[in-house]
Structure formats: C-alpha cells, structure tokens
PDB file of N, CA and C in Angstrom:
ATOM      1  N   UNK A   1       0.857  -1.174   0.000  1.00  0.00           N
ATOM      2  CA  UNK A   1       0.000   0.000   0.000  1.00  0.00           C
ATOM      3  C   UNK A   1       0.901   1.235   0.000  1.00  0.00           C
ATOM      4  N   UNK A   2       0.303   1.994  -1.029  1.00  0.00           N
ATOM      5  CA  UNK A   2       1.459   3.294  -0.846  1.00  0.00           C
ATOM      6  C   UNK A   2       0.929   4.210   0.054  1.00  0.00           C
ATOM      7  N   UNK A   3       2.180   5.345   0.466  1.00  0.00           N
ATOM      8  CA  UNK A   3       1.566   6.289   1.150  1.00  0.00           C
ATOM      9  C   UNK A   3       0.477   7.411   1.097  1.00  0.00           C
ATOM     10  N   UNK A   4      -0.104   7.369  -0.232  1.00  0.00           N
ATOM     11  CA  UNK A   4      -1.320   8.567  -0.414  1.00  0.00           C
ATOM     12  C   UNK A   4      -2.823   7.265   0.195  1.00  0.00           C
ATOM     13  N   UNK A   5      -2.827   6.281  -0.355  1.00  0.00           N
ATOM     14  CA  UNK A   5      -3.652   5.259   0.228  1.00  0.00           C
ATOM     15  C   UNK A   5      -3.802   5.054   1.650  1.00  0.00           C
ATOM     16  N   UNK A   6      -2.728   4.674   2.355  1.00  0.00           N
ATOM     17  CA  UNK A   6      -2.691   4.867   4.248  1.00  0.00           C
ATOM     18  C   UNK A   6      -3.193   6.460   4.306  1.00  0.00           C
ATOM     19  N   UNK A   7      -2.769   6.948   3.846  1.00  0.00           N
ATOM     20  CA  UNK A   7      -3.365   8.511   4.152  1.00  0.00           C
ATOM     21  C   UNK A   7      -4.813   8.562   4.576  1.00  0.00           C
ATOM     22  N   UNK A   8      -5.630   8.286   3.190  1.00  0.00           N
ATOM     23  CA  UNK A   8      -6.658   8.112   2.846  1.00  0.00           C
ATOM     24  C   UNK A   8      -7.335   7.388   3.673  1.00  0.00           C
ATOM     25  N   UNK A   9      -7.006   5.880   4.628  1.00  0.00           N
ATOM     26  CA  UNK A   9      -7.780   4.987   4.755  1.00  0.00           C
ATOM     27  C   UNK A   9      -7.614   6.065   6.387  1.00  0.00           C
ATOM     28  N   UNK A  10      -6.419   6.350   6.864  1.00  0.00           N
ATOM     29  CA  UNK A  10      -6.418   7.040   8.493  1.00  0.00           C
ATOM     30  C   UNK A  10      -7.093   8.400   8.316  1.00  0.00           C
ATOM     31  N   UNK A  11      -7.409   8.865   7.361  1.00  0.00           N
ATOM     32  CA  UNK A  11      -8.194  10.082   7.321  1.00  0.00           C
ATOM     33  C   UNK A  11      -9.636   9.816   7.564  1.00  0.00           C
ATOM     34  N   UNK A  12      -9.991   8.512   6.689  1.00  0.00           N
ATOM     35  CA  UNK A  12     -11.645   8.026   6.648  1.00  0.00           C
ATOM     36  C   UNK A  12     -12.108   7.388   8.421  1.00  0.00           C
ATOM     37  N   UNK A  13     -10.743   6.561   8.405  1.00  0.00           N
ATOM     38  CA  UNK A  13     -10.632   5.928  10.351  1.00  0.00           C
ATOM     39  C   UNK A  13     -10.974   6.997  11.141  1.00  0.00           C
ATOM     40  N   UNK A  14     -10.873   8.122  11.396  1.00  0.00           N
ATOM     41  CA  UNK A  14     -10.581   9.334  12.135  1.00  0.00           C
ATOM     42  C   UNK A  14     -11.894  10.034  11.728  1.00  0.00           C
ATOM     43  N   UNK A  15     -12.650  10.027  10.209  1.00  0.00           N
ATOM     44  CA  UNK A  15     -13.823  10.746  10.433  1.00  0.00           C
ATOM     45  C   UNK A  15     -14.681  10.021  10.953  1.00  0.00           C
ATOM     46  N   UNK A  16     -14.825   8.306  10.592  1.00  0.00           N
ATOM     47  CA  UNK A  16     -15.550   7.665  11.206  1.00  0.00           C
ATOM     48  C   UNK A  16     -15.816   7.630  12.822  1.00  0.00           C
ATOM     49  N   UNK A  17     -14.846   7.772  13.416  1.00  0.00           N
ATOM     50  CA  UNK A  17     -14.825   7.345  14.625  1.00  0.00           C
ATOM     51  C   UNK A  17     -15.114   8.281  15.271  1.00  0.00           C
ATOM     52  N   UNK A  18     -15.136  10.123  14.358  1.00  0.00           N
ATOM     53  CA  UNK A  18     -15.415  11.075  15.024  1.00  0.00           C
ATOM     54  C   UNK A  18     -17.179  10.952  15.140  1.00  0.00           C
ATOM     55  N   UNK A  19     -17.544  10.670  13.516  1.00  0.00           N
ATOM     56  CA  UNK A  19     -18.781  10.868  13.436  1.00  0.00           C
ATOM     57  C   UNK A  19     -19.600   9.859  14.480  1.00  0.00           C
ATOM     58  N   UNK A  20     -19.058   8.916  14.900  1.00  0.00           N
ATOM     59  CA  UNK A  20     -19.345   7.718  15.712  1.00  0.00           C
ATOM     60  C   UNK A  20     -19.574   8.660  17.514  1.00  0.00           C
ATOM     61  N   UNK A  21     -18.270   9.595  17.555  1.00  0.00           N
ATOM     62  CA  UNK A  21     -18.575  10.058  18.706  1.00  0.00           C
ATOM     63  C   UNK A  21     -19.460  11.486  19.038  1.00  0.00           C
ATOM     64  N   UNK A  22     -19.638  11.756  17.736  1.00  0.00           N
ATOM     65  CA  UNK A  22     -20.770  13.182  17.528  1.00  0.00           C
ATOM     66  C   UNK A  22     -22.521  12.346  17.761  1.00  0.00           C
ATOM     67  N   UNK A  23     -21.993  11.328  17.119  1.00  0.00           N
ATOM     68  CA  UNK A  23     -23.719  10.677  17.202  1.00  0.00           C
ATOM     69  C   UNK A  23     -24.077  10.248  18.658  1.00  0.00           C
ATOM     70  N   UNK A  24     -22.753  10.277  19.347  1.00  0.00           N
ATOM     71  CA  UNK A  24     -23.529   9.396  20.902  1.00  0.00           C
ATOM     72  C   UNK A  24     -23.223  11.088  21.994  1.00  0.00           C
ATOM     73  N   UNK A  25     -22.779  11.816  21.106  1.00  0.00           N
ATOM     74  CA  UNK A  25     -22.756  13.160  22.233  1.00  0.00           C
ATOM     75  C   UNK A  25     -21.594  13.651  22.694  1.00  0.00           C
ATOM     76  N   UNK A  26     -20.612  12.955  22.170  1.00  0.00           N
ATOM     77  CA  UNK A  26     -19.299  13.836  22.005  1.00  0.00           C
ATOM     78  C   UNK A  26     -18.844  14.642  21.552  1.00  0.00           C
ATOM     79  N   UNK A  27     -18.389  15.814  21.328  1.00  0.00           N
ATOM     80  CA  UNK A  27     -18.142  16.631  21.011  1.00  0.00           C
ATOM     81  C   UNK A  27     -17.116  16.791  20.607  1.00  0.00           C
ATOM     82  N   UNK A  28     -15.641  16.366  19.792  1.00  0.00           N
ATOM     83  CA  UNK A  28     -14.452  16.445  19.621  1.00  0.00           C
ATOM     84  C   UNK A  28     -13.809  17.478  18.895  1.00  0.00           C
ATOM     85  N   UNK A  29     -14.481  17.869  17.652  1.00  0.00           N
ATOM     86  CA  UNK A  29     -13.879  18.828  17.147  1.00  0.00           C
ATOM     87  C   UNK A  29     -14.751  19.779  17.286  1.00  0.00           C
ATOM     88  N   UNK A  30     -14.257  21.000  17.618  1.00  0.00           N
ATOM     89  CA  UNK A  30     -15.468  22.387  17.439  1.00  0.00           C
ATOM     90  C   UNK A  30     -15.348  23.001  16.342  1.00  0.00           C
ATOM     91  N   UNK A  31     -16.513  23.246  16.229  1.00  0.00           N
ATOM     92  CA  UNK A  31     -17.110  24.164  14.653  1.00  0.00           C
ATOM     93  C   UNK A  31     -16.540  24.783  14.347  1.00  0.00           C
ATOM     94  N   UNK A  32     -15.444  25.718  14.517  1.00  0.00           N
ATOM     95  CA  UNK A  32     -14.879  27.024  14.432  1.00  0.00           C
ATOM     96  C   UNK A  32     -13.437  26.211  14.084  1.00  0.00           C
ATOM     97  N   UNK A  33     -12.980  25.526  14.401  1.00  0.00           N
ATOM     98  CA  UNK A  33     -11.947  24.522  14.157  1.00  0.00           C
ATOM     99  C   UNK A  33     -12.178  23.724  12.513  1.00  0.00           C
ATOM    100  N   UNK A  34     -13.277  23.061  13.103  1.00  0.00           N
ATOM    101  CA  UNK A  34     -13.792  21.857  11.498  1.00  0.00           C
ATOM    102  C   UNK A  34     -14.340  23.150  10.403  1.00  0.00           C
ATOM    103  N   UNK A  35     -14.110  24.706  10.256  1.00  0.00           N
ATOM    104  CA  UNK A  35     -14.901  25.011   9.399  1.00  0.00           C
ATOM    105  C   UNK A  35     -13.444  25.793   9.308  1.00  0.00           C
ATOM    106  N   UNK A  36     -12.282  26.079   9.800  1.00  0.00           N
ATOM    107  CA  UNK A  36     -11.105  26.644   9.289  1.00  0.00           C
ATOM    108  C   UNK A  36     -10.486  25.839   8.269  1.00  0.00           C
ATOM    109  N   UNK A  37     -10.305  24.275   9.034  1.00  0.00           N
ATOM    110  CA  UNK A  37      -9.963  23.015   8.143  1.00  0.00           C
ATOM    111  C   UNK A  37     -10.046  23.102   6.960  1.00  0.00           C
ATOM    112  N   UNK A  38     -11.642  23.408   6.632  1.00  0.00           N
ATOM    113  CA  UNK A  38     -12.514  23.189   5.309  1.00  0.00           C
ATOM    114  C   UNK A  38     -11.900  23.900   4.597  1.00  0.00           C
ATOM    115  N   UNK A  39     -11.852  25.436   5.318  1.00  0.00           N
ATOM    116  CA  UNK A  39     -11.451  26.497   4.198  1.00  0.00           C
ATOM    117  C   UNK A  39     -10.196  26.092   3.579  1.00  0.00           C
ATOM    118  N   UNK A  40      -9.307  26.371   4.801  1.00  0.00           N
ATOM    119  CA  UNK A  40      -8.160  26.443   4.263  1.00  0.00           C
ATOM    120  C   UNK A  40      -7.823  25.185   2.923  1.00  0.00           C
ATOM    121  N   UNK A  41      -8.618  23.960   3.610  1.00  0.00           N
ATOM    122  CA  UNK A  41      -8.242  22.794   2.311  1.00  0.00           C
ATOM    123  C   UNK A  41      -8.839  23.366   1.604  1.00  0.00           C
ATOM    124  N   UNK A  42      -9.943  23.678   0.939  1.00  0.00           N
ATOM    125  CA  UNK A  42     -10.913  24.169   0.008  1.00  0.00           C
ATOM    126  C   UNK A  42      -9.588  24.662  -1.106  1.00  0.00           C
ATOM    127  N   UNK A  43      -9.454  26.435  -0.534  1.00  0.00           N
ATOM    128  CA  UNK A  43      -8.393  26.948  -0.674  1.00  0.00           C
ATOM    129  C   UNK A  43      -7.287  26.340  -1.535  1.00  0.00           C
ATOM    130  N   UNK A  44      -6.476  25.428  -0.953  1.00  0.00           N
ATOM    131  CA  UNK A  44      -5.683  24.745  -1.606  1.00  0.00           C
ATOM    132  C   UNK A  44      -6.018  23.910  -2.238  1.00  0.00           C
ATOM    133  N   UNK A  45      -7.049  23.359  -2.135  1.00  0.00           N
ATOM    134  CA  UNK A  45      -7.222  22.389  -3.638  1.00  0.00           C
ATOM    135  C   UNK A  45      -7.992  23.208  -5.131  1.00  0.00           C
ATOM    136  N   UNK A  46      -8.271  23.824  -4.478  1.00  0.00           N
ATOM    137  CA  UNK A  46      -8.683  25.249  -5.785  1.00  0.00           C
ATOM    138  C   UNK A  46      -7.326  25.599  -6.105  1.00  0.00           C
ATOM    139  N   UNK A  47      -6.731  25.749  -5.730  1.00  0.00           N
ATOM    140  CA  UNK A  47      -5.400  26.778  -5.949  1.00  0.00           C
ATOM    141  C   UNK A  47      -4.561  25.139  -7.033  1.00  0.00           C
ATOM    142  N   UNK A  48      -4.425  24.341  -6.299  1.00  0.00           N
ATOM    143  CA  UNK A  48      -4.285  23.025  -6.916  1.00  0.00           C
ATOM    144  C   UNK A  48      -4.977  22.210  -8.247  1.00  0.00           C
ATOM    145  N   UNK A  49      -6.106  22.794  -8.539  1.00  0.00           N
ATOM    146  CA  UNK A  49      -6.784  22.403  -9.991  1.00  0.00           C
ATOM    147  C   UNK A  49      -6.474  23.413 -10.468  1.00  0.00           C
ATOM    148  N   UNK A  50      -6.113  24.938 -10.250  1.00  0.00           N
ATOM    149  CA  UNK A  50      -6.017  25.718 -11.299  1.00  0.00           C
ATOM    150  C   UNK A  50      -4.557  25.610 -11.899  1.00  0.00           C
ATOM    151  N   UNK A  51      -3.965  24.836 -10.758  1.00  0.00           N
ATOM    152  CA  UNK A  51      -2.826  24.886 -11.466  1.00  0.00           C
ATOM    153  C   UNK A  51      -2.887  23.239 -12.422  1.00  0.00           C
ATOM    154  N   UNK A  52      -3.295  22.789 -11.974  1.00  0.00           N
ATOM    155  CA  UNK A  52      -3.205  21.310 -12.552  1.00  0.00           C
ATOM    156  C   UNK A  52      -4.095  21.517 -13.816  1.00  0.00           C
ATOM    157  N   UNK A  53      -4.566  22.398 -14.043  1.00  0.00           N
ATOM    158  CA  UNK A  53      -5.877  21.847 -15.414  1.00  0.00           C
ATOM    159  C   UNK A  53      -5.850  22.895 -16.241  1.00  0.00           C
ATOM    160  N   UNK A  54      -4.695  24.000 -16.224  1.00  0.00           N
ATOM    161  CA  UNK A  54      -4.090  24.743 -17.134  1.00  0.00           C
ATOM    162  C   UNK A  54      -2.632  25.042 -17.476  1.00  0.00           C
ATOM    163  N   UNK A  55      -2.615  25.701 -18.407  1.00  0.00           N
ATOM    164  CA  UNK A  55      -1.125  25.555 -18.940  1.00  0.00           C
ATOM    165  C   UNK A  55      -0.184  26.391 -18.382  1.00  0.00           C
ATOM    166  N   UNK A  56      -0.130  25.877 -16.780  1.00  0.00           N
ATOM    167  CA  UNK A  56       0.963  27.619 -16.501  1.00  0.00           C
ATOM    168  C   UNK A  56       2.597  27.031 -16.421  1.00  0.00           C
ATOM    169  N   UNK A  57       2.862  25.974 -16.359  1.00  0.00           N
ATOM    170  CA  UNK A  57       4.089  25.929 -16.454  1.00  0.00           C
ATOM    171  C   UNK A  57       4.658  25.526 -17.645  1.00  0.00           C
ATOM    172  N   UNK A  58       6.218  25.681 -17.358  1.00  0.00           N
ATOM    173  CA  UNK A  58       6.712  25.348 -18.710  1.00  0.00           C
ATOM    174  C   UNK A  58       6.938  24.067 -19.142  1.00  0.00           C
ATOM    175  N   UNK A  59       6.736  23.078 -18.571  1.00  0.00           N
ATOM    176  CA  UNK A  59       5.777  21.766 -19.102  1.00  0.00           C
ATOM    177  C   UNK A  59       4.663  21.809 -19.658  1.00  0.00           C
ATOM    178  N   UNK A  60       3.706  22.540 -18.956  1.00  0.00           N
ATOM    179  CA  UNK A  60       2.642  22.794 -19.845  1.00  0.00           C
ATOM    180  C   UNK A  60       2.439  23.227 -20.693  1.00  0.00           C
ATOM    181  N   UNK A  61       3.191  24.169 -20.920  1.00  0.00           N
ATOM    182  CA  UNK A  61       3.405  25.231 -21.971  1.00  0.00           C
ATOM    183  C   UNK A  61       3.765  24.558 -23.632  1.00  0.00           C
ATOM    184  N   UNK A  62       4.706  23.405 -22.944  1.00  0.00           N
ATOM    185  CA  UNK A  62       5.343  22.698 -24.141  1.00  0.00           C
ATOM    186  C   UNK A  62       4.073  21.540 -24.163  1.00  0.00           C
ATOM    187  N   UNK A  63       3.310  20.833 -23.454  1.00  0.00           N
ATOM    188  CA  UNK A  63       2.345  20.098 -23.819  1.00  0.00           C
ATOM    189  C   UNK A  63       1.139  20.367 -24.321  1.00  0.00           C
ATOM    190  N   UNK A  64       0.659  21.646 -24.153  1.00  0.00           N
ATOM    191  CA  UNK A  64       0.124  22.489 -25.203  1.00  0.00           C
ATOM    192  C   UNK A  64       0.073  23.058 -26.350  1.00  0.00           C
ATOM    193  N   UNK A  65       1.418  23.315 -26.597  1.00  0.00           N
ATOM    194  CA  UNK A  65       2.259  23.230 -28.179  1.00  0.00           C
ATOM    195  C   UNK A  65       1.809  22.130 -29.123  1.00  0.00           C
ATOM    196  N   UNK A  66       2.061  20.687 -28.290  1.00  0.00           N
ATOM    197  CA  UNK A  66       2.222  19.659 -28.421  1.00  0.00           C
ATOM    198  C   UNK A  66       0.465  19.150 -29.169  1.00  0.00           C
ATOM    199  N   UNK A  67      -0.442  19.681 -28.264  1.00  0.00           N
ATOM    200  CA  UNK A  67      -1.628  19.510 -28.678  1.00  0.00           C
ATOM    201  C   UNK A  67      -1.977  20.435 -30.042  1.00  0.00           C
ATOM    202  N   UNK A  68      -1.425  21.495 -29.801  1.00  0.00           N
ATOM    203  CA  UNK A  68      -1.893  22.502 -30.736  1.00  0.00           C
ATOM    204  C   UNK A  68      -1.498  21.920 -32.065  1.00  0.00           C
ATOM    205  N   UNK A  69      -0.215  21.417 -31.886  1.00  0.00           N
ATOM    206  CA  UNK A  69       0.190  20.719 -33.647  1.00  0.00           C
ATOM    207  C   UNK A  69      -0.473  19.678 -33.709  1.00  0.00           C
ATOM    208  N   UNK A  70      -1.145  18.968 -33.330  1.00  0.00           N
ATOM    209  CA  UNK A  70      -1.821  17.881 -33.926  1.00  0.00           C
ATOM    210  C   UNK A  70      -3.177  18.049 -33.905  1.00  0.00           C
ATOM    211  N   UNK A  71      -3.772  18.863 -33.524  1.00  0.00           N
ATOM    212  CA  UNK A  71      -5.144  19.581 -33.556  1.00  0.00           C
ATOM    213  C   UNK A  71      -6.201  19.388 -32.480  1.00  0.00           C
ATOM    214  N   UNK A  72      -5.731  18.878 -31.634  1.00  0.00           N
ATOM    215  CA  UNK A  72      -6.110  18.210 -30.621  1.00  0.00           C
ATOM    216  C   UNK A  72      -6.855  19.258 -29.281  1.00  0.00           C
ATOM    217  N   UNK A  73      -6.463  20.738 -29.324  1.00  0.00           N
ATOM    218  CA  UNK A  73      -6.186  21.862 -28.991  1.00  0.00           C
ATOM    219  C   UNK A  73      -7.161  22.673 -29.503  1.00  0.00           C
TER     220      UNK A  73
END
C-alpha cells in the first residue's frame, strides 16, 4: 500500500470514529476549528486544480504546443 492510500484509509478511520462520537454526544472537534480546516483545504485544492488543469508551467506550456500541432487543442 502506498503512502497517499494509508493517508486516505487514516483520514476516513478518524472521520468515522469522530462521526461515531458526535452521534452518541461527544463533542471532539469544534465548529470554528472543522470550518477553518474546510477552508483552508478548500483553498488549496482550488489553488491546486487551477494549477493542474491549465497551462501555466513550462511543461505545460510545451504540452500544449504539443496539442496545438496535432489539432487536438
């Protein structure tokens, strides 16, 4: 298992077990906490598709070329 996968499965472990302790009356994370989280990821994964799904670097730049000559573009 690689490491973005363990990531993934201890991220899902950790909401489960939260949501497990919100349903019986625990309280673990506070709102003001779980809604900075959000943003800030939000934030960066926006910032992260804009860079991923246009041509700003100079890889891209040249794989865009690349499309443009074959018409693909």
């Amino acid at each position: 298992m690689d490491n973005a996968s363990l990531a993934r499965y201890i991220v899902l472990i950790i909401a489960v077990v939260n949501s497990v302790l919100n349903l019986v009356g625990y309280q673990t994370i506070s709102d003001d906490l779980t809604n900075d989280l959000v943003a800030v990821a939000s934030g960066v994964y926006f910032l992260y598709a804009a860079w991923k799904n246009n041509y700003l670097s100079e890889k891209g730049q040249a794989q865009k070329r690349v499309l443009e000559r074959h018409d693909l573009k």
